[in-house]
C-alpha atoms as a PDB file:
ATOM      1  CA  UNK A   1     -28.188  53.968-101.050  1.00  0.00           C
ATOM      2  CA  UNK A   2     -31.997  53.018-102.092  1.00  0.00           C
ATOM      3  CA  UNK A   3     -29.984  49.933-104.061  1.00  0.00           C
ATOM      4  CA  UNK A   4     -28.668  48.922-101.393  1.00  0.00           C
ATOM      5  CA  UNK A   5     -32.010  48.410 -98.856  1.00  0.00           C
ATOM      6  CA  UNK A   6     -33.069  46.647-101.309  1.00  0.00           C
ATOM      7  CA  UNK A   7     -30.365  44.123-101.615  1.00  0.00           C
ATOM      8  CA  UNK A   8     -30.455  44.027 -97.806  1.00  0.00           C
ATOM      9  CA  UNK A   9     -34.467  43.682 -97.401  1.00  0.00           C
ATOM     10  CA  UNK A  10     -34.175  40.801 -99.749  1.00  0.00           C
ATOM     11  CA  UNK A  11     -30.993  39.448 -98.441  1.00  0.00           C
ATOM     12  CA  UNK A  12     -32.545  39.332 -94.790  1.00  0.00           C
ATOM     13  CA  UNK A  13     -35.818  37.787 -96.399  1.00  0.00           C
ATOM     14  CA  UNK A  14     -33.702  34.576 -98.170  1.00  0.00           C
ATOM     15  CA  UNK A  15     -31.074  34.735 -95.471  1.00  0.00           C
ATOM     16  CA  UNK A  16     -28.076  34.527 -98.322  1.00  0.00           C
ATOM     17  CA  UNK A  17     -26.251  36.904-100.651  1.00  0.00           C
ATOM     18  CA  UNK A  18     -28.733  38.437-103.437  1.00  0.00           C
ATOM     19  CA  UNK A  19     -25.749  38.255-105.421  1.00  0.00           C
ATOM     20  CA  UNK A  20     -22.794  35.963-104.064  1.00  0.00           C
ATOM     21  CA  UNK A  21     -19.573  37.189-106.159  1.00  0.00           C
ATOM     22  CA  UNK A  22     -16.693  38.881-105.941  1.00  0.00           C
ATOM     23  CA  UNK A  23     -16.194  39.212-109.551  1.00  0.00           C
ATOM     24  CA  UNK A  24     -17.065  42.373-111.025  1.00  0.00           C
ATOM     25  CA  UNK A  25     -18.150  41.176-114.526  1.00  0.00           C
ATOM     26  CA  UNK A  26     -20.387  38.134-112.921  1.00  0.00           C
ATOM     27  CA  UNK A  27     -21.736  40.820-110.651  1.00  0.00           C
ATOM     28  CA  UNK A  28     -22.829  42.590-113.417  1.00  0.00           C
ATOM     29  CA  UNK A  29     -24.366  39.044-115.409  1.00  0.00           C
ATOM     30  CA  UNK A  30     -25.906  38.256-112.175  1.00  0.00           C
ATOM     31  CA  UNK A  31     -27.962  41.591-111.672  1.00  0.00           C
ATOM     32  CA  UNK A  32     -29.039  40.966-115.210  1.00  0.00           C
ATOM     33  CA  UNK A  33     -30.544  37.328-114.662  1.00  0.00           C
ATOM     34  CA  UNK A  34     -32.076  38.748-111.824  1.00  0.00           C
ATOM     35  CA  UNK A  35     -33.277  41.949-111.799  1.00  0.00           C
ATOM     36  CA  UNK A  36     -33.726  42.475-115.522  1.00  0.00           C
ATOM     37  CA  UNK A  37     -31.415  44.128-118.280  1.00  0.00           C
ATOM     38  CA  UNK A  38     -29.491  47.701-117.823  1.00  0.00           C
ATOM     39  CA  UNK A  39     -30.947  50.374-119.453  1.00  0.00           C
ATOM     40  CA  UNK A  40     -29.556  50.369-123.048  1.00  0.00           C
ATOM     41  CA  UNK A  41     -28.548  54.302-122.545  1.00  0.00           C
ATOM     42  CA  UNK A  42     -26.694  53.956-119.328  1.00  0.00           C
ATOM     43  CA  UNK A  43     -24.303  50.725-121.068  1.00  0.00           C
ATOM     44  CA  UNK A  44     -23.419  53.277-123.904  1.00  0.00           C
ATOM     45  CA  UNK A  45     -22.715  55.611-121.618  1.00  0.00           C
ATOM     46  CA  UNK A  46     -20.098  53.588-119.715  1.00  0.00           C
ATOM     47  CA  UNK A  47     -18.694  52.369-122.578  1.00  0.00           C
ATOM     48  CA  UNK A  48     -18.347  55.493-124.494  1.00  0.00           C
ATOM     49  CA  UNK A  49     -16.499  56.171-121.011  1.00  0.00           C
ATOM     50  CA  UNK A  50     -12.741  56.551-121.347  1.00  0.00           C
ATOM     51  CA  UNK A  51     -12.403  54.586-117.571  1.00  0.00           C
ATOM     52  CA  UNK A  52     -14.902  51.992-118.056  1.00  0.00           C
ATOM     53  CA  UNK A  53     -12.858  48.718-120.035  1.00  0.00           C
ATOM     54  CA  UNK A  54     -15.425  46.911-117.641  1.00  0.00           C
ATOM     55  CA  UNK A  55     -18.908  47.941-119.424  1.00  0.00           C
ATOM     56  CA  UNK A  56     -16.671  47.428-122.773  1.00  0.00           C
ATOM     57  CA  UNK A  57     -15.834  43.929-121.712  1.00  0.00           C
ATOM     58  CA  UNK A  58     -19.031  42.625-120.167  1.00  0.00           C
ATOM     59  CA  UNK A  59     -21.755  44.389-122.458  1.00  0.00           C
ATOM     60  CA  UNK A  60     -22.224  43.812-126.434  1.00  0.00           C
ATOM     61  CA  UNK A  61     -23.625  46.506-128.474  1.00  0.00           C
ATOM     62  CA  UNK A  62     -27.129  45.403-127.721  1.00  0.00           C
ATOM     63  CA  UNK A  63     -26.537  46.290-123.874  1.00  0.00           C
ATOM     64  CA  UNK A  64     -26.930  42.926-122.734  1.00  0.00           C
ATOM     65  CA  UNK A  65     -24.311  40.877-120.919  1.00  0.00           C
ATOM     66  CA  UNK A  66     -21.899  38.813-122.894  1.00  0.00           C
ATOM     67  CA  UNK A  67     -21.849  36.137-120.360  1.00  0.00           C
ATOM     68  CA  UNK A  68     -20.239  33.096-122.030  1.00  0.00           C
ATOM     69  CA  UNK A  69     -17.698  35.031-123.767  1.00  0.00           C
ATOM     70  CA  UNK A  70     -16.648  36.639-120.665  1.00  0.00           C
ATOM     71  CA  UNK A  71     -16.987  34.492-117.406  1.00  0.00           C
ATOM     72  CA  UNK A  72     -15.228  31.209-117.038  1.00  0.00           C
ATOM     73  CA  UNK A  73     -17.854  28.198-118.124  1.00  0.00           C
ATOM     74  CA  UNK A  74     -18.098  26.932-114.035  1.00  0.00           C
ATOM     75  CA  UNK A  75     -19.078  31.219-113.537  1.00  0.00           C
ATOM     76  CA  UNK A  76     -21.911  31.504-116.544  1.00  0.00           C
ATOM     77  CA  UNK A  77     -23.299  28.497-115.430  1.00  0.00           C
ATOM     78  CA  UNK A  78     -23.608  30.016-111.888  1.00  0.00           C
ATOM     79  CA  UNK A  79     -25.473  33.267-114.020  1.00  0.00           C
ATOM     80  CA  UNK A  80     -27.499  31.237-115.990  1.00  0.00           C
ATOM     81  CA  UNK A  81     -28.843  28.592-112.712  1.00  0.00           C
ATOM     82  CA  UNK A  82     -29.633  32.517-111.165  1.00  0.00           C
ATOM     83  CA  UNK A  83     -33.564  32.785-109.960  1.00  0.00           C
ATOM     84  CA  UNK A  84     -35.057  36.336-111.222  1.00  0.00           C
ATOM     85  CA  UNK A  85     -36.628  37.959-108.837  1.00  0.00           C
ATOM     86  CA  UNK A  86     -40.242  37.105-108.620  1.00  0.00           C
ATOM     87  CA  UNK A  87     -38.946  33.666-108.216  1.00  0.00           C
ATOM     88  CA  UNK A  88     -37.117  34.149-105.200  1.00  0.00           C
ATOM     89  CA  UNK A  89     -40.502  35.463-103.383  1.00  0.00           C
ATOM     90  CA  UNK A  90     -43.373  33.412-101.958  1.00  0.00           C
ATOM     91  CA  UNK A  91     -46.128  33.957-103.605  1.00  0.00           C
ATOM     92  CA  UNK A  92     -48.026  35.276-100.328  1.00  0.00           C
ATOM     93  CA  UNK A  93     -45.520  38.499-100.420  1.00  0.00           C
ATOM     94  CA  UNK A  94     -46.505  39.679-103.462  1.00  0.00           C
ATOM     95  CA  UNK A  95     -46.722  42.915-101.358  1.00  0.00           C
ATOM     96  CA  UNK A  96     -42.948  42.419-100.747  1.00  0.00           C
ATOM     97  CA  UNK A  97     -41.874  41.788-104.463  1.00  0.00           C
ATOM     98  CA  UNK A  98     -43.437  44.729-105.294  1.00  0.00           C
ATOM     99  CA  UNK A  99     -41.351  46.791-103.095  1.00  0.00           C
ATOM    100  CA  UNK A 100     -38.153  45.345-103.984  1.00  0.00           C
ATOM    101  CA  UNK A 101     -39.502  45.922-107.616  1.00  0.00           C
ATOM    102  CA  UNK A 102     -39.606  49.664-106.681  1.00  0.00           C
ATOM    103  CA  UNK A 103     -36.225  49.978-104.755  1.00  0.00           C
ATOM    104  CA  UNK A 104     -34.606  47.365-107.288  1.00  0.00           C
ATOM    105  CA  UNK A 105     -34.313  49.221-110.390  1.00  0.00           C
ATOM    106  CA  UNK A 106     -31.304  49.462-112.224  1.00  0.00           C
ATOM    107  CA  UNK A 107     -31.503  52.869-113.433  1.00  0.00           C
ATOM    108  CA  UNK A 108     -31.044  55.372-110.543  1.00  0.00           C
ATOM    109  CA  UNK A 109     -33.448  58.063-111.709  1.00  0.00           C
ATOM    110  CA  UNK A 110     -36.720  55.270-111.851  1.00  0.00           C
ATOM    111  CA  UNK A 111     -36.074  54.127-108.518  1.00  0.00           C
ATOM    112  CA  UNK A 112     -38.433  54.754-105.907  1.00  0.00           C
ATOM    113  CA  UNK A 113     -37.677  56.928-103.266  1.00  0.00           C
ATOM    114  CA  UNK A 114     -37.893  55.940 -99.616  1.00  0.00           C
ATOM    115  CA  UNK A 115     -41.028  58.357 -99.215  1.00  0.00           C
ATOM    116  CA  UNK A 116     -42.566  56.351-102.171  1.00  0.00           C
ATOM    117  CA  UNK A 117     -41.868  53.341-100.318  1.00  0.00           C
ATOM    118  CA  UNK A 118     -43.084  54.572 -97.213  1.00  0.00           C
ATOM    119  CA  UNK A 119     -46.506  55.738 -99.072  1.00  0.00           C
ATOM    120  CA  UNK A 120     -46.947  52.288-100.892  1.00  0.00           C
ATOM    121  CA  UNK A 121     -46.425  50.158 -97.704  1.00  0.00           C
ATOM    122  CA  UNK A 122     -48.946  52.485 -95.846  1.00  0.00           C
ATOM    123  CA  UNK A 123     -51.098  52.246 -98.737  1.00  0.00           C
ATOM    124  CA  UNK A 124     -50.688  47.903 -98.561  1.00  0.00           C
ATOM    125  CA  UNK A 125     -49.675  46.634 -94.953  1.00  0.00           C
ATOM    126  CA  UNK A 126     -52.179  48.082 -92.044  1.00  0.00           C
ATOM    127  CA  UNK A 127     -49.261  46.523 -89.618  1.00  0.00           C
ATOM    128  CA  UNK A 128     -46.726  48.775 -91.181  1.00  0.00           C
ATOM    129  CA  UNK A 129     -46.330  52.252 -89.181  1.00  0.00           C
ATOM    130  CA  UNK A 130     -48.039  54.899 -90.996  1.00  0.00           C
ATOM    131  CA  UNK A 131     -45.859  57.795 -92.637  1.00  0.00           C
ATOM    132  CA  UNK A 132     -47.065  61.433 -92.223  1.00  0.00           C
END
């Protein structure tokens, strides 16, 4: 759920798709390019996972995303033309990266929670309503 505001907050700040595919394995590429790398544990864990012929696929045994080997050459392009994060914020709303830098983290137990949120933007933004 706390992924998911994020991808929203930032999807209603740019006004497009934080990541615009369909594809499972370029999903996975593009959260890579733009949020950062998956935690090396959590790709061993899916692919020491009988189900998961997905994190096999898309993930060498570094933990980082095979890419060209993978996705078609028009897809990897796409990837590789991706903006990380800090460079799809104006520079004014540093306030605002830094929140999405908090909800946006790959591995579920370092991700803020919402009252963490709630405390850092009442810490930061006077104009945001104060949570008791």
């Amino acid at each position: 759920c706390r992924w998911s505001v994020g991808c929203i907050l930032a999807e209603l700040y740019r006004g497009e798709l934080l990541f615009a595919t369909h594809d499972n394995t370029e999903h996975l590429a593009l959260i890579e390019r733009t949020i950062g790398w998956f935690p090396r544990r959590m790709v061993k864990v899916s692919q020491d996972n009988q189900i998961s012929d997905l994190a096999r696929k898309a993930f060498d045994s570094t933990g980082r995303h095979r890419l060209a080997r993978v996705l078609p050459p028009e897809n990897a392009t796409f990837v590789t033309r991706g903006l990380v994060l800090e460079s799809l914020i104006k520079n004014d709303d540093s306030w605002f990266l830094n929140l999405l830098r908090m909800i946006l983290v790959i591995g579920p137990h370092e991700r803020a929670t919402a009252r963490e949120c709630l405390q850092y933007l009442s810490r930061i933004r006077r104009d945001v309503v104060r949570y008791n």
